[in-house]
Protein backbone atom coordinates (compact mmCIF):
# COMPACT_ATOMS: atom_id res chain seq x y z
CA UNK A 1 32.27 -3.31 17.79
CA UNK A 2 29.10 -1.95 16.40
CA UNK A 3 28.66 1.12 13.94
CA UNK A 4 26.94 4.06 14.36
CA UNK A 5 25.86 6.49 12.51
CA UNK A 6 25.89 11.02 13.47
CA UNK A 7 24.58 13.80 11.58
CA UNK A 8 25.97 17.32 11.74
CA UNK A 9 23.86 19.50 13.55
CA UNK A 10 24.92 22.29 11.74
CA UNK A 11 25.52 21.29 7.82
CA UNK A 12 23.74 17.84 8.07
CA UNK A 13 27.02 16.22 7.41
CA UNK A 14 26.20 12.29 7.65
CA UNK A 15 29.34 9.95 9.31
CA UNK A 16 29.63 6.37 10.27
CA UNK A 17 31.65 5.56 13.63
CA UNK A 18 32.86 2.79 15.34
CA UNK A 19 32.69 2.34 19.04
CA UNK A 20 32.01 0.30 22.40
CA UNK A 21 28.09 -0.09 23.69
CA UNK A 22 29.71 1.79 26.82
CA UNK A 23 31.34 4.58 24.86
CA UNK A 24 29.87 8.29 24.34
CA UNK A 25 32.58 9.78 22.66
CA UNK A 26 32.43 13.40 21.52
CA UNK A 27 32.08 13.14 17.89
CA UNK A 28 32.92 16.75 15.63
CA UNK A 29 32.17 16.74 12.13
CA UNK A 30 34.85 16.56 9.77
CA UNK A 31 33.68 18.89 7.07
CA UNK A 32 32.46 22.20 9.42
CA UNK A 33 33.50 21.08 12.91
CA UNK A 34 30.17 21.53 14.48
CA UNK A 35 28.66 18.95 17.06
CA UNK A 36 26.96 15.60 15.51
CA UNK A 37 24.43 13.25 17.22
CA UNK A 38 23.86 9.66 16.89
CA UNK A 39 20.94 9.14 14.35
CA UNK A 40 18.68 6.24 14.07
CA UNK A 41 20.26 3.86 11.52
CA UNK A 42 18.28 2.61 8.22
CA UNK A 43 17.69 -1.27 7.86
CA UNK A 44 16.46 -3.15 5.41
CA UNK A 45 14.28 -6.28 6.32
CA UNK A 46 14.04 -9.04 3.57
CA UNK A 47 10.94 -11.83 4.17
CA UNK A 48 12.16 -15.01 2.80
CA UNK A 49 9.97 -17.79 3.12
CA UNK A 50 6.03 -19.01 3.33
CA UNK A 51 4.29 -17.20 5.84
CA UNK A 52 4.85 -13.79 5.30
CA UNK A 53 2.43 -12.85 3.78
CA UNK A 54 -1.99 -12.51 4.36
CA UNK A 55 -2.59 -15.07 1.53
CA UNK A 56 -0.54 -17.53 2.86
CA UNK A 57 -2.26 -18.49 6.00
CA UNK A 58 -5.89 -18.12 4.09
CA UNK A 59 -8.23 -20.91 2.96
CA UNK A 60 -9.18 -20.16 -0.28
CA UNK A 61 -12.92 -20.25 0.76
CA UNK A 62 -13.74 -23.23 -1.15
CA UNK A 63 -13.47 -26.40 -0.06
CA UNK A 64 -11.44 -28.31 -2.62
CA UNK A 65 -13.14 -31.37 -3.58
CA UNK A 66 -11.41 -34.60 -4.83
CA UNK A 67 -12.80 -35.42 -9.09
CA UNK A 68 -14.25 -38.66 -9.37
């Protein structure tokens, strides 16, 4: 099941919950008991790799010549 995370409407209260794609439960803040609404989770993205990044798909602009 995925986790979600609410924030108190009232005291800003921050809660992760676990529940169905399909389920809307009524979630109530455990510190004030005011209303909380799903908030739009933080994620980290990590790059790992060649590719990622504008020098790697460059030419360096000079053609590289072979020394005789």
């Amino acid at each position: 099941m995925p986790m979600y995370r609410y924030v108190c409407e009232n005291c800003g209260n921050e809660e992760v919950h676990m529940h169905g794609i399909n389920e809307s439960p009524a979630v109530v803040c455990s510190s004030c008991g005011g209303r909380m609404t799903k908030a739009i989770g933080r994620v980290g993205i990590v790059f790992k790799g060649s590719g990622f990044y504008i020098t790697d798909s460059r030419n360096s602009g000079k053609a590289k010549t072979e020394s005789e």
